[in-house]
Structure formats: structure tokens, C-alpha cells
C-alpha atoms as a PDB file:
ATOM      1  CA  UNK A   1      80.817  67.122 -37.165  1.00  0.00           C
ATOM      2  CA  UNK A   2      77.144  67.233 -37.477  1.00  0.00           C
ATOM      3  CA  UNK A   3      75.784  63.853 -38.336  1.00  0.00           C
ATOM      4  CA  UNK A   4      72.470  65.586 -39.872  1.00  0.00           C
ATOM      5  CA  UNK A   5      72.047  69.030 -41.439  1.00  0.00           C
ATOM      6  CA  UNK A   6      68.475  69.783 -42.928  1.00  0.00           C
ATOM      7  CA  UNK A   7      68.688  73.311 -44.823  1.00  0.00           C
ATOM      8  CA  UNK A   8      65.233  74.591 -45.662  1.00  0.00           C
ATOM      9  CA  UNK A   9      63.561  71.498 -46.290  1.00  0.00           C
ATOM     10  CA  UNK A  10      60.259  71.674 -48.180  1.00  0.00           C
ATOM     11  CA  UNK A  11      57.573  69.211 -49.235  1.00  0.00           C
ATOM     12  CA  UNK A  12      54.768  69.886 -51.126  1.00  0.00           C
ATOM     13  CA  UNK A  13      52.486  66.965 -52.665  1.00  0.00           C
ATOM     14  CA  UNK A  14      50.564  67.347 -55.916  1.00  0.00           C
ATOM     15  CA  UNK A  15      47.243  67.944 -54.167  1.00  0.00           C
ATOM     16  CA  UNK A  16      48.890  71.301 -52.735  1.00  0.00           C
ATOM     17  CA  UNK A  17      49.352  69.850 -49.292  1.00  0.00           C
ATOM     18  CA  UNK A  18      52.353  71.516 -47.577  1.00  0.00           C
ATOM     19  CA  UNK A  19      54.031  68.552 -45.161  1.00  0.00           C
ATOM     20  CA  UNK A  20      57.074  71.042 -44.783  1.00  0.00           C
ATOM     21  CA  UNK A  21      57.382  74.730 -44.802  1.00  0.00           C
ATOM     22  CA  UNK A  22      61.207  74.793 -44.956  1.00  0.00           C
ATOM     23  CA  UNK A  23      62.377  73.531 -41.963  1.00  0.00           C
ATOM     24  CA  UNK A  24      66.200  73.769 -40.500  1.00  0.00           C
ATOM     25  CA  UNK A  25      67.772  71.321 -38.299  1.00  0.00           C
ATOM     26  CA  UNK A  26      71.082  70.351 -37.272  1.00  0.00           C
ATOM     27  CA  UNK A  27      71.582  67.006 -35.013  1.00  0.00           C
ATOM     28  CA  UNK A  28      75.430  66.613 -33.765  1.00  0.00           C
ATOM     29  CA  UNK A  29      77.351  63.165 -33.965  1.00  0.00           C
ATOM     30  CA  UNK A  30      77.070  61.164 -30.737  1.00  0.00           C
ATOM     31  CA  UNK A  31      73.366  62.972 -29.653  1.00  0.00           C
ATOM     32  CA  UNK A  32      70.669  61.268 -28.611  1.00  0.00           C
ATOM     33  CA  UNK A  33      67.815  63.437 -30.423  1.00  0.00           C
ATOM     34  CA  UNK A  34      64.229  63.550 -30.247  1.00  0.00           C
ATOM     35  CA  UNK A  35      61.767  65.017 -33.081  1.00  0.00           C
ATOM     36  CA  UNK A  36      58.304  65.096 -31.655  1.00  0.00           C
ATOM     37  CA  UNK A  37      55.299  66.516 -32.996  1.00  0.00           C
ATOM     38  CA  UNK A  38      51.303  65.147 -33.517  1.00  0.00           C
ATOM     39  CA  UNK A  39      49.698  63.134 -36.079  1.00  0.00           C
ATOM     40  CA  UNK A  40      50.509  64.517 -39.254  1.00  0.00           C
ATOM     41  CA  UNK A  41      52.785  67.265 -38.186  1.00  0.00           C
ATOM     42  CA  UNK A  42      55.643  66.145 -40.850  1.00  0.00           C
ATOM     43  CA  UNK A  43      57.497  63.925 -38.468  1.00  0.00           C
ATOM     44  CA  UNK A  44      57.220  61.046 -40.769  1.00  0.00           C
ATOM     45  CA  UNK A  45      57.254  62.879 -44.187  1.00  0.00           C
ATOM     46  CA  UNK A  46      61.001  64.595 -42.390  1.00  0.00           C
ATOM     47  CA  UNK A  47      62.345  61.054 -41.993  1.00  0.00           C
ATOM     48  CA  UNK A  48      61.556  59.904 -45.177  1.00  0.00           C
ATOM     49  CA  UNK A  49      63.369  62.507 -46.653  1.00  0.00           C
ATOM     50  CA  UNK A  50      66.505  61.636 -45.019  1.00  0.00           C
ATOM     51  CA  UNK A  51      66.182  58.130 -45.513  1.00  0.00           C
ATOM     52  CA  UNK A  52      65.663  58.571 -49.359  1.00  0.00           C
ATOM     53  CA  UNK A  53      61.772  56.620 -49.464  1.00  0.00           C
ATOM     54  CA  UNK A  54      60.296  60.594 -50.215  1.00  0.00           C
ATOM     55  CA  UNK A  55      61.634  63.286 -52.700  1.00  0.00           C
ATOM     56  CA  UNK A  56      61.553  66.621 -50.924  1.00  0.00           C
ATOM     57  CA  UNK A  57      59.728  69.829 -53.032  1.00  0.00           C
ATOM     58  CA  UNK A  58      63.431  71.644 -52.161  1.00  0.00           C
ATOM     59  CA  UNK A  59      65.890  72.006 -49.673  1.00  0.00           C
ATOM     60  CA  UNK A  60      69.137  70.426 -48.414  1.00  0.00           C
ATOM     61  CA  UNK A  61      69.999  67.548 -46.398  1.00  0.00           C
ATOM     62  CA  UNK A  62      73.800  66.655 -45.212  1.00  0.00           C
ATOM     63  CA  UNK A  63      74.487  62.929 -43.723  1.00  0.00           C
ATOM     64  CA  UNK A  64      77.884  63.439 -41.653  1.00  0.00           C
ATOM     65  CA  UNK A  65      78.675  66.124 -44.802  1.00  0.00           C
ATOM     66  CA  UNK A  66      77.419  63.944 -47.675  1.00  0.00           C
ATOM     67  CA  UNK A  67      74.995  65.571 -49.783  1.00  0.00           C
ATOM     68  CA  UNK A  68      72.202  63.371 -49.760  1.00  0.00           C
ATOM     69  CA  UNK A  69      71.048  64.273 -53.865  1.00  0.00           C
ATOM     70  CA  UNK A  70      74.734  64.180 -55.128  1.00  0.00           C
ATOM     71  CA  UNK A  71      75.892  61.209 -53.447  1.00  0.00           C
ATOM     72  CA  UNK A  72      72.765  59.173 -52.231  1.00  0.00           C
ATOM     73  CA  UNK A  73      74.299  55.552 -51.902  1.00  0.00           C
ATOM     74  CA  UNK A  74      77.062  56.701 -49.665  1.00  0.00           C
ATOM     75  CA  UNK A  75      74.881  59.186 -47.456  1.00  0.00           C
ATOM     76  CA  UNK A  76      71.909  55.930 -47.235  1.00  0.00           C
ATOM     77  CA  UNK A  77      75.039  53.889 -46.137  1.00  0.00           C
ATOM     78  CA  UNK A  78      75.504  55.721 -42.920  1.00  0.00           C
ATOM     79  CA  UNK A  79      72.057  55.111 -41.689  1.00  0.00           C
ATOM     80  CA  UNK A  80      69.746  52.897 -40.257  1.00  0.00           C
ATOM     81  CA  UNK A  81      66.175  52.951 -40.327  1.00  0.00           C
ATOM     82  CA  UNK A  82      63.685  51.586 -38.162  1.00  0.00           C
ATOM     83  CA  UNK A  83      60.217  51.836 -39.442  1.00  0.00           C
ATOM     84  CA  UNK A  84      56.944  52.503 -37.491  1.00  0.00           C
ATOM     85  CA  UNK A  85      55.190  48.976 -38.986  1.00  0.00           C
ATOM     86  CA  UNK A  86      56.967  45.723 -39.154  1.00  0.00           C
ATOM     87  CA  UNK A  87      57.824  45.262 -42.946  1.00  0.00           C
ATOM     88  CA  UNK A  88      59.931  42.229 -43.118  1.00  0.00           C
ATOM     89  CA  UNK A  89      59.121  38.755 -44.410  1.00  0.00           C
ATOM     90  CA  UNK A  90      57.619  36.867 -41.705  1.00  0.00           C
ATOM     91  CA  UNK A  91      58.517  33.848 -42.673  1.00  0.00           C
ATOM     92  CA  UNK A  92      61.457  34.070 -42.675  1.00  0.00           C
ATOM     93  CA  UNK A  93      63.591  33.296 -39.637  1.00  0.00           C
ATOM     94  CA  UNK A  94      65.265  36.434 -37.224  1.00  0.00           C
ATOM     95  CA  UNK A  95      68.878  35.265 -38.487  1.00  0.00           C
ATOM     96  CA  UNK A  96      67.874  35.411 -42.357  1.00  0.00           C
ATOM     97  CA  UNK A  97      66.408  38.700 -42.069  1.00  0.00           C
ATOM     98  CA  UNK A  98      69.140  40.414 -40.616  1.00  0.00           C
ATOM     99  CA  UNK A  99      71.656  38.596 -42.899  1.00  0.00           C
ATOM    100  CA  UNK A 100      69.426  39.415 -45.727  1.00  0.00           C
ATOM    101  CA  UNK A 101      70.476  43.141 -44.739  1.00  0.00           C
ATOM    102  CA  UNK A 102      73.679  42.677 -44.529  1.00  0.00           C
ATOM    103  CA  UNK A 103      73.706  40.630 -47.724  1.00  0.00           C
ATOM    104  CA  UNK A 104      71.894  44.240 -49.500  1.00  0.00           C
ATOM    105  CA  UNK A 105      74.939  46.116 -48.063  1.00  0.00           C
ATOM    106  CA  UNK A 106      77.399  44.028 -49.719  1.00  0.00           C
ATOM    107  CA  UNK A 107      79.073  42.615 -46.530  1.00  0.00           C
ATOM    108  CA  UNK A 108      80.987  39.386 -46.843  1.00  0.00           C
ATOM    109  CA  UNK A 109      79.211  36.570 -45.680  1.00  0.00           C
ATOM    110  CA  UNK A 110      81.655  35.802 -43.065  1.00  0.00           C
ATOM    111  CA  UNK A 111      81.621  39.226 -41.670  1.00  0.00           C
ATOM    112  CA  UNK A 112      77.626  39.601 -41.848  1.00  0.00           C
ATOM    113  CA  UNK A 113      77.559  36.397 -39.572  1.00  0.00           C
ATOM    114  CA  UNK A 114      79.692  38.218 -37.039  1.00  0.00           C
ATOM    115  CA  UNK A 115      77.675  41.002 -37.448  1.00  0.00           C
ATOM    116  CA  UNK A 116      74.217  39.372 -37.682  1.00  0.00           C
ATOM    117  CA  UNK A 117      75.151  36.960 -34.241  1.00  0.00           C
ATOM    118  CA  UNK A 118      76.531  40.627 -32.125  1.00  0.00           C
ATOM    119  CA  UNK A 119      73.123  42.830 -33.671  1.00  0.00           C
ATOM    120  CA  UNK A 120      71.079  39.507 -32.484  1.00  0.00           C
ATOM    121  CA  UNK A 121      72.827  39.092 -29.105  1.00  0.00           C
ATOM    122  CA  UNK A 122      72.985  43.264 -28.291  1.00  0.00           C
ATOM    123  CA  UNK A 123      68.655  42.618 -28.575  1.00  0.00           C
ATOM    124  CA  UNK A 124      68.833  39.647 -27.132  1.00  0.00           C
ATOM    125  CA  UNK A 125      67.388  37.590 -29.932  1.00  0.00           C
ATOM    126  CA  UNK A 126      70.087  34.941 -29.720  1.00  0.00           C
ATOM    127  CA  UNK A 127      67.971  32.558 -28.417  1.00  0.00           C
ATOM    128  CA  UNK A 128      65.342  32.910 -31.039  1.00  0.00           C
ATOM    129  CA  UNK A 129      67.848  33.122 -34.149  1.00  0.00           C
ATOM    130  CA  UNK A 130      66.132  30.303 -35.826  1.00  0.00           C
ATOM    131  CA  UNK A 131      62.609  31.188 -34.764  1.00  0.00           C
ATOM    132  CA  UNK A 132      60.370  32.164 -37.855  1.00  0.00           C
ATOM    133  CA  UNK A 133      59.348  35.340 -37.178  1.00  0.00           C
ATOM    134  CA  UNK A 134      55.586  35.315 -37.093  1.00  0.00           C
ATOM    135  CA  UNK A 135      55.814  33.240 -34.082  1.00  0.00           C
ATOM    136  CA  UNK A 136      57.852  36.271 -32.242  1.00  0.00           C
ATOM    137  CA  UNK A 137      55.876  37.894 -30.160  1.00  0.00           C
ATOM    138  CA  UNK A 138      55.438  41.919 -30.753  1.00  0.00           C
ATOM    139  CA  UNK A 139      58.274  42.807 -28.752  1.00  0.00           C
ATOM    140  CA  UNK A 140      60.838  40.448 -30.423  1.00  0.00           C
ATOM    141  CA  UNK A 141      59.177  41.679 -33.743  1.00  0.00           C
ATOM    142  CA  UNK A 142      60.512  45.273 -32.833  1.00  0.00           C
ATOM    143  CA  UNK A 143      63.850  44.205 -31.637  1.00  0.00           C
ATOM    144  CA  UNK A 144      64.344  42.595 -35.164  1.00  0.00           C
ATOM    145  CA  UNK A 145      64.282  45.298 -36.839  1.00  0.00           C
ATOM    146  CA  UNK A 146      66.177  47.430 -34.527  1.00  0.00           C
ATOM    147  CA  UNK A 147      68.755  44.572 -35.429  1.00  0.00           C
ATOM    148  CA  UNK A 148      68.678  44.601 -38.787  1.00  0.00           C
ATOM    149  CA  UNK A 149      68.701  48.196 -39.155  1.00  0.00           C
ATOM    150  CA  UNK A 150      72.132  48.217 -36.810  1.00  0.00           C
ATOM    151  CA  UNK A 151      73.481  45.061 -39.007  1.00  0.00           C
ATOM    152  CA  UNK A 152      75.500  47.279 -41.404  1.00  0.00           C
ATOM    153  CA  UNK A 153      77.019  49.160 -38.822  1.00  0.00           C
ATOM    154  CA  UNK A 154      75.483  52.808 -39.559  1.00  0.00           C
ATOM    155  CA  UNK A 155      76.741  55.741 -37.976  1.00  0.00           C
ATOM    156  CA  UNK A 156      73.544  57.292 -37.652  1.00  0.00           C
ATOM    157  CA  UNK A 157      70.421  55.384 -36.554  1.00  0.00           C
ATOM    158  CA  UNK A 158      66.632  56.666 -36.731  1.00  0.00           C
ATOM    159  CA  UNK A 159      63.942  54.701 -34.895  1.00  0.00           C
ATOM    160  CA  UNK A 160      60.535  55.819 -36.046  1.00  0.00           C
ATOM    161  CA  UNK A 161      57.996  54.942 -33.117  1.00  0.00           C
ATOM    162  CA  UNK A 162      60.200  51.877 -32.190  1.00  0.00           C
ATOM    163  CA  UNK A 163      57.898  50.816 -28.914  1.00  0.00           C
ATOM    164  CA  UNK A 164      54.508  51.080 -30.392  1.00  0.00           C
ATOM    165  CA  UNK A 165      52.112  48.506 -28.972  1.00  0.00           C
ATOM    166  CA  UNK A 166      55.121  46.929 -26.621  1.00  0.00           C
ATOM    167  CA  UNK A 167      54.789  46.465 -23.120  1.00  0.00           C
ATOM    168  CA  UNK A 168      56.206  48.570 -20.570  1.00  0.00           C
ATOM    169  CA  UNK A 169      58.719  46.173 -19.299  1.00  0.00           C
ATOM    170  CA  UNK A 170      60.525  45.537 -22.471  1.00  0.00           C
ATOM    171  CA  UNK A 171      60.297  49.191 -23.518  1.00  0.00           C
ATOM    172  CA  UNK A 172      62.723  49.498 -20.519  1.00  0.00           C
ATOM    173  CA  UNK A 173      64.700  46.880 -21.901  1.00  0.00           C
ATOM    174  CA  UNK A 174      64.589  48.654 -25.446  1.00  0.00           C
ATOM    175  CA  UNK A 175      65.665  51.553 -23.760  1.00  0.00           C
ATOM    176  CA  UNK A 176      68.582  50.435 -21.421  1.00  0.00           C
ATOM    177  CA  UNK A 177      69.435  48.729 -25.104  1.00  0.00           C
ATOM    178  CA  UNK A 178      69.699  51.991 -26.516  1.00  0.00           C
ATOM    179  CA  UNK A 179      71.569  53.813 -24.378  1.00  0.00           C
ATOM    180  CA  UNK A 180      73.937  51.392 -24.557  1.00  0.00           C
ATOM    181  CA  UNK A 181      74.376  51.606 -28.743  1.00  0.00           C
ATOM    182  CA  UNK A 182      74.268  55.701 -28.195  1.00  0.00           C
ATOM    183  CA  UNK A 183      76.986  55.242 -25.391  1.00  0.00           C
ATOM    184  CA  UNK A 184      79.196  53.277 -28.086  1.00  0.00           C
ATOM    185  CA  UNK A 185      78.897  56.411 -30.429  1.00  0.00           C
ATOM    186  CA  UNK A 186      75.990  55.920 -32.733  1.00  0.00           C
ATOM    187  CA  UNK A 187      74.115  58.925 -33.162  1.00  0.00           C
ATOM    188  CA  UNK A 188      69.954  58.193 -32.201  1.00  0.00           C
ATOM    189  CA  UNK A 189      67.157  60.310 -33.896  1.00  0.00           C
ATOM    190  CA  UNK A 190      63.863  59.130 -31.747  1.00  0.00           C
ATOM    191  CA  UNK A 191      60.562  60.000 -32.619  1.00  0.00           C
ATOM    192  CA  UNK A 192      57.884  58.832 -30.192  1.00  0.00           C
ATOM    193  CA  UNK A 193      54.315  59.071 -28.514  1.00  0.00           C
ATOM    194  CA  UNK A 194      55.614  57.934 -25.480  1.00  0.00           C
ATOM    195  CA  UNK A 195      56.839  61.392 -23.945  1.00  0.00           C
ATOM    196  CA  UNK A 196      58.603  59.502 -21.095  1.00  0.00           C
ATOM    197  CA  UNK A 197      60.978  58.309 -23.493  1.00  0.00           C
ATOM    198  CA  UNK A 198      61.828  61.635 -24.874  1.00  0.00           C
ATOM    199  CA  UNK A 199      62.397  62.563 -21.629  1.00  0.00           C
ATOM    200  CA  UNK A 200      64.612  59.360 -20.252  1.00  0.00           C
ATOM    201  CA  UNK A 201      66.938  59.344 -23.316  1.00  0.00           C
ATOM    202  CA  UNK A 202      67.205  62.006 -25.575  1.00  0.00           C
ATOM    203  CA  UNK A 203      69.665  65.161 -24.499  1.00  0.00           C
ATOM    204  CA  UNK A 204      68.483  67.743 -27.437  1.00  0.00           C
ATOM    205  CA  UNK A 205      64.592  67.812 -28.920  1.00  0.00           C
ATOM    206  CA  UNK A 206      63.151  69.497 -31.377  1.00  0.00           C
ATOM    207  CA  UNK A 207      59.219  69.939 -32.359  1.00  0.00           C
ATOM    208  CA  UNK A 208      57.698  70.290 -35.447  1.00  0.00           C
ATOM    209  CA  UNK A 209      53.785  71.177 -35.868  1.00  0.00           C
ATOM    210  CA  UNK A 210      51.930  71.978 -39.177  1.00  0.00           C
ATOM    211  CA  UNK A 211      54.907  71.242 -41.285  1.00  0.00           C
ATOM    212  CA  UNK A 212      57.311  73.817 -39.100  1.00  0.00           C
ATOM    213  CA  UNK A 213      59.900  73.665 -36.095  1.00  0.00           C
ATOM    214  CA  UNK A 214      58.429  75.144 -33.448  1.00  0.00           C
ATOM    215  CA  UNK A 215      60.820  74.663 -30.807  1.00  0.00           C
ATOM    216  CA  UNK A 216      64.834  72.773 -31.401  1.00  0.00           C
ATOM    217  CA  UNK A 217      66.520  73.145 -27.801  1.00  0.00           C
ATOM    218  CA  UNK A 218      68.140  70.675 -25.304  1.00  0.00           C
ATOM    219  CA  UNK A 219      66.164  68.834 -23.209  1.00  0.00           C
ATOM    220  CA  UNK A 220      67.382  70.443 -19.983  1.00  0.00           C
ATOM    221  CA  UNK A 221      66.420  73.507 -20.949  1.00  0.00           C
ATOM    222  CA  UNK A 222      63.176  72.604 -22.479  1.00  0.00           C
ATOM    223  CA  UNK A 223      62.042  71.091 -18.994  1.00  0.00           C
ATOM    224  CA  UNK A 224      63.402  73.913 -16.849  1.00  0.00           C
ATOM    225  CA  UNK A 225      60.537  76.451 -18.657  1.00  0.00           C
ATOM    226  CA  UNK A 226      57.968  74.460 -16.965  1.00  0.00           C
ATOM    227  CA  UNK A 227      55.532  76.580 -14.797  1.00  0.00           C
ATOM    228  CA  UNK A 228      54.909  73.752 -12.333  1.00  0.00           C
ATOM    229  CA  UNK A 229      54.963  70.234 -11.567  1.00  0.00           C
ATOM    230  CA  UNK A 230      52.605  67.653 -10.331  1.00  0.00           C
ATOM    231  CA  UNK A 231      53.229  65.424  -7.691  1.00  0.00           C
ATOM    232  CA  UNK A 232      51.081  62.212  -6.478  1.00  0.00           C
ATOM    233  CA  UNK A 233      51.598  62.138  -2.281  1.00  0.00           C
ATOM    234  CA  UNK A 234      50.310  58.818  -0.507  1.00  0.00           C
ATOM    235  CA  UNK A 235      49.081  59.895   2.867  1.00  0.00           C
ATOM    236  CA  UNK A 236      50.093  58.124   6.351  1.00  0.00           C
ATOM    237  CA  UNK A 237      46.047  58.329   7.566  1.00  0.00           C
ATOM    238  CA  UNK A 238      42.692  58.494   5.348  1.00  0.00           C
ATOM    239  CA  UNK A 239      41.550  61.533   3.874  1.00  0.00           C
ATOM    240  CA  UNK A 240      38.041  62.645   3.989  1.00  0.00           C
ATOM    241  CA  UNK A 241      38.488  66.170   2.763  1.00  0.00           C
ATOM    242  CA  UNK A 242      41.526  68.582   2.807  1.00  0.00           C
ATOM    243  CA  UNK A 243      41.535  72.241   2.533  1.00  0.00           C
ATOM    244  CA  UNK A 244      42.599  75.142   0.363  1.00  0.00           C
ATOM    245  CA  UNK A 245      46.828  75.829   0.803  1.00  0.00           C
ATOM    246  CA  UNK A 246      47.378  79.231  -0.887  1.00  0.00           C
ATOM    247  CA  UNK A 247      49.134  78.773  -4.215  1.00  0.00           C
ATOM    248  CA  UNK A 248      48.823  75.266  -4.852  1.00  0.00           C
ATOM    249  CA  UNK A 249      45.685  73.287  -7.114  1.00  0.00           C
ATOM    250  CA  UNK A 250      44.946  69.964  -4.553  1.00  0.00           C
ATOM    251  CA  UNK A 251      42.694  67.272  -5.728  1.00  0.00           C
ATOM    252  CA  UNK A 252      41.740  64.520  -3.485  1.00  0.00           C
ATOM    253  CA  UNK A 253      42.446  61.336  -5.333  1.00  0.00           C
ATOM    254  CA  UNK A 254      40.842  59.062  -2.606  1.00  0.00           C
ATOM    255  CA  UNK A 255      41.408  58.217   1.088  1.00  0.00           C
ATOM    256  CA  UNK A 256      45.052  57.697   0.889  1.00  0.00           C
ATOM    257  CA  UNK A 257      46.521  60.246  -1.746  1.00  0.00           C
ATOM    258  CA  UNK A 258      46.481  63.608  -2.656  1.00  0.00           C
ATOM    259  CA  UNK A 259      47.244  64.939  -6.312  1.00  0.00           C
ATOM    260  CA  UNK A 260      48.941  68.286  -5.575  1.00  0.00           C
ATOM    261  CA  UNK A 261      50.379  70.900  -8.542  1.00  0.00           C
ATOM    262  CA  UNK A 262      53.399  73.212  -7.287  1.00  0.00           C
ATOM    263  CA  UNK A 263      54.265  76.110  -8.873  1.00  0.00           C
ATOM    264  CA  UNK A 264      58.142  76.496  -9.396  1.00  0.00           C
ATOM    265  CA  UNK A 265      57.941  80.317  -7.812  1.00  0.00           C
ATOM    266  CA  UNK A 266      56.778  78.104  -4.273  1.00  0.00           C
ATOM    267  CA  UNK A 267      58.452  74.874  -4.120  1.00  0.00           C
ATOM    268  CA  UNK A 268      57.364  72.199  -1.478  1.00  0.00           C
ATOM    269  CA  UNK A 269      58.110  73.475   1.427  1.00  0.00           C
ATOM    270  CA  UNK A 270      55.490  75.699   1.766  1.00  0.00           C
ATOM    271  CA  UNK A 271      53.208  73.148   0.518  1.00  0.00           C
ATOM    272  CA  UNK A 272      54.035  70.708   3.285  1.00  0.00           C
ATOM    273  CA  UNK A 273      54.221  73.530   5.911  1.00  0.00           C
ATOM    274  CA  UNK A 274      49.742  73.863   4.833  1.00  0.00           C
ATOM    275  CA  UNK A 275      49.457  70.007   4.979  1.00  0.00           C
ATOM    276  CA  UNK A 276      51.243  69.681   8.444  1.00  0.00           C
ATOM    277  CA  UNK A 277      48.960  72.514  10.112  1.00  0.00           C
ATOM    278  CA  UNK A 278      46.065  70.212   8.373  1.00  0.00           C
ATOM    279  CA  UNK A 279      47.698  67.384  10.989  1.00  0.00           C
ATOM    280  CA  UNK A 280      48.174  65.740   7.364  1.00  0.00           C
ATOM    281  CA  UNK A 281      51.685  63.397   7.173  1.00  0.00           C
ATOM    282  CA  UNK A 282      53.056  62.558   3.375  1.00  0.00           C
ATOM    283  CA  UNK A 283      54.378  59.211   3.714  1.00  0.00           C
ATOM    284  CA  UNK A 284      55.248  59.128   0.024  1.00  0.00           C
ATOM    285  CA  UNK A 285      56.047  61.842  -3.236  1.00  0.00           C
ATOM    286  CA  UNK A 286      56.232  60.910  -6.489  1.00  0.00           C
ATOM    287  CA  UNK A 287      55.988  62.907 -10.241  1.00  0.00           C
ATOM    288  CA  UNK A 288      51.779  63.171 -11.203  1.00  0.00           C
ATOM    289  CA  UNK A 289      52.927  63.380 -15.155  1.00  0.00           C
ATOM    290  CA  UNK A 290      54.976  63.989 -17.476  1.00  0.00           C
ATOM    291  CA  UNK A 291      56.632  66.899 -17.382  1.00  0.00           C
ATOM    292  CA  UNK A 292      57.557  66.931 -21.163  1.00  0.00           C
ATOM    293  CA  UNK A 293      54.295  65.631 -22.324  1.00  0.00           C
ATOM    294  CA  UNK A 294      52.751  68.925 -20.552  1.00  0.00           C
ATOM    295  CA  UNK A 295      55.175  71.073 -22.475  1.00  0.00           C
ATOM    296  CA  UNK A 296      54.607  69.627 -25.562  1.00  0.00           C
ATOM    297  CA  UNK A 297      50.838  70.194 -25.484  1.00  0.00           C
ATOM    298  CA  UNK A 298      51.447  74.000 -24.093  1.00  0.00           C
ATOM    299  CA  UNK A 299      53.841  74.355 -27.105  1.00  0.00           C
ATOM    300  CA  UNK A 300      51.389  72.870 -30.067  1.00  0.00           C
ATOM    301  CA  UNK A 301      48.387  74.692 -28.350  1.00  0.00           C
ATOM    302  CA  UNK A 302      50.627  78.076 -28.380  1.00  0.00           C
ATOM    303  CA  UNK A 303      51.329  77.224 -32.017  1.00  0.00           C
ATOM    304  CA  UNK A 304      47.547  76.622 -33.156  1.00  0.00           C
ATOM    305  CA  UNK A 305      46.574  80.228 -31.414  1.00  0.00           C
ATOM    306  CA  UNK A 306      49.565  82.223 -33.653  1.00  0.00           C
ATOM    307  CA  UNK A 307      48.355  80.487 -36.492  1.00  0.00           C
END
């Protein structure tokens, strides 16, 4: 079963402005999906659709089958939504507002406890239960609402930037987190800036750009269309200069790395074959960027020139 189907979805607002040409999409149950895209591509306007806070111009959207105009309250129950800015009441203490959710879902209060103690404990927000939320740091902030949008047990879950402005530690967290809740059989739509996180968790992707899907694949296949990759190599001895290896772009970084980018049709080997004749050892090899973030930019830019 497909636990989202978008059927030529349009938006058009009363100043003319087109935030969606008619866009198709189809995410399965149990995926792990990313929609990416720039500022004002329709990412936001797509998601607020489904989630029933904007009226599309036209079009059709399917929660797990449920026609999201003809049955609204049953489609809304079978997701959770967490929003780019923290919109809860922050006075209120981490426990309250995620029983408060539960409460708007019509859960009996003994069952909302249960629920409201495993949401707290799978974000591990035990501890600060009774904490009023202002004094939660940004993080915790995040992982509240992650909570309270998982409180009512929703089949399909849609975190809108969920790590903006969090460190990179507990994004990890956040992540491991999520994986975890995917693993268990909720079905994740992701949109991010953070391209790594595309990359580390979703299996299918699609991008939209000026109100259109320009590419819906799987990630795998997405990342295998890359040209070439860029590596970071730390250097036994201190370089001074290096020369030219056919084929390759090399930039030194300073004395004890080398930036190199490798075209898939050569690989490494010849690339270390130039650097040993140089009497240059690589101690060390790690990924330059992100491959998916260079992808995405290729695929927008490509996008600009056709239009």
C-alpha cells in the first residue's frame, strides 16, 4: 500500500503565484523518503497540503487510500507533523504538551500516559518530563515535538526541517532515533538542508524546484549518476607543491593534505599510481563533500537553464 499518493497537485495563491504546477508523487508504506528542493521551491506549500493547514488550487492526495477532501479527520489521523518552528506553549512542561496531543486525539487518559512516558523515553526526554519547556535547550525543544507529533501513534510521520539550528552531535542522536521509529514501520517523509541527512537515512528522494518534480528516484540510484567524487587525503610528509596527474583536479589544501576530485571513468588507482611516482604517501582518505548535495545543485542548475 502506498502510504502517500499526490495526483496532480496544484496551488495557486490569489496574487497569481504558482507554488505547484501539478505535481505527482507516490511514497510507499515503511520508506524512509526525502523531498528536497531550495527556498521557496514548494516543499513547504506540498506538506501543508497533506497535512490539511493549506487548501490546494486542485489535485488529489491519498493518506494510506483515504481521500484526504472526502474523509479529512481520518486521513489527518494517520499523520504526524513536525513543523520547521517550535509552536508549542512554552510554558508549559514537556509531559503536558505531549499529553495535550494526545488529549486532541481523543486518547484515554490512561493510555496517553503510556503513550506520552514511551514518545518521551524513545527522545530521551524522560528526565526532563517536568521541565517547563523554555528552559529546554534547542535540541530538547526539537525532540518535543518529534514526541508529540509520534504521541498518537501515526502511521505516517513528516518532519519538516527537524534539525535546524541543532548541533551536530544530537542530530546524530535525532537520527539513530529515527531510524529506529522507521525500523518499527512508520513511514518518514524528511525534508532537509542538511544533504548529509538525505543521504544517511532516506532510501527514495524526490526534488521539486519552481513548483515541479524534477527528479523522484531512489537514493542509490540518484548517487550512482555522479560524475566524480572528492576525496580529502592527509599526507605522511609536508607538501610544498604537487604536480599535474592526468585526469584528476588536485588542490593543495596545506602542508599535510591534498583535496583531490576523481572521475568515476578513473578510479583511485591511477590516482595513487601519479602520487607515488611524486614519492608522495596517503596516510589517510576520506569523502571532500557531499555527494548528494553536489547532485542536487547540478539538478536545480540543469532545471533553471530548461526553463
Amino acid at each position: 500500500m502506498k502510504a502517500l499518493s499526490i495526483r496532480n497537485l496544484k496551488k495557486v495563491y490569489a496574487d497569481g503565484l504558482v507554488a505547484l504546477k501539478g505535481i505527482d508523487l507516490d511514497v510507499e508504506e515503511g520508506d524512509f523518503f526525502a523531498l528536497l528542493g531550495p527556498n521557496g521551491a514548494g516543499k513547504s506549500t506540498t506538506i501543508g497540503i497533506i497535512s490539511s493547514l493549506v487548501n490546494s488550487s486542485s489535485g488529489d492526495v491519498r493518506i494510506f487510500d483515504v481521500d484526504l477532501k472526502r474523509n479529512k479527520q481520518l486521513a489527518k489521523s494517520y499523520i504526524g507533523l513536525v513543523p520547521q518552528e517550535v509552536n508549542f506553549n512554552q510554558f508549559e512542561t514537556a509531559r503536558n504538551i505531549v499529553m495535550n496531543q494526545a488529549g486532541y486525539y481523543g486518547m484515554p487518559r490512561k493510555q496517553a500516559l503510556q503513550q506520552t512516558e514511551r514518545c518521551l523515553k524513545l527522545m530521551h526526554l524522560w528526565d526532563q518530563r517536568d521541565t517547563v519547556s523554555r528552559r529546554l535547550s534547542g535540541g530538547m525543544k526539537r525532540r518535543v515535538m518529534i514526541a508529540r507529533a509520534m504521541v498518537h501513534q501515526p502511521k505516517l510521520l513528516i518532519l519538516d526541517e527537524p534539525t535546524a539550528g541543532v548541533d551536530i552531535e544530537i542530530r546524530r542522536s535525532m537520527w539513530e532515533t529515527m531510524k529506529q521509529v522507521n525500523e518499527q514501520g512508520t513511514t518518514i517523509i524528511l525534508t532537509t538542508h542538511y544533504l548529509e541527512e538525505a543521504e544517511s537515512l532516506c532510501r527514495n528522494i524526490a526534488i521539486i524546484n519552481q513548483g515541479a518534480i524534477v527528479e523522484d528516484t531512489d537514493m542509490q540510484s540518484l548517487l550512482a549518476r555522479l560524475n566524480e567524487e572528492h576525496f580529502i587525503c592527509d599526507v605522511k610528509s609536508p607538501l610544498h607543491k604537487i604536480a599535474a596527474i592526468p585526469g584528476y583536479k588536485i588542490e593543495l589544501l596545506n602542508a599535510m593534505q591534498i583535496s583531490v576530485s576523481v572521475p568515476k571513468s578513473l578510479g583511485l588507482n591511477q590516482l595513487f599510481q601519479g602520487l607515488s611516482e611524486q614519492q608522495i604517501e596517503v596516510v589517510s582518505l576520506k569523502n571532500g563533500s557531499n555527494r548528494l548535495e553536489q547532485l542536487f545543485l547540478d539538478l536545480i542548475n540543469a532545471d533553471k537553464k530548461v526553463s
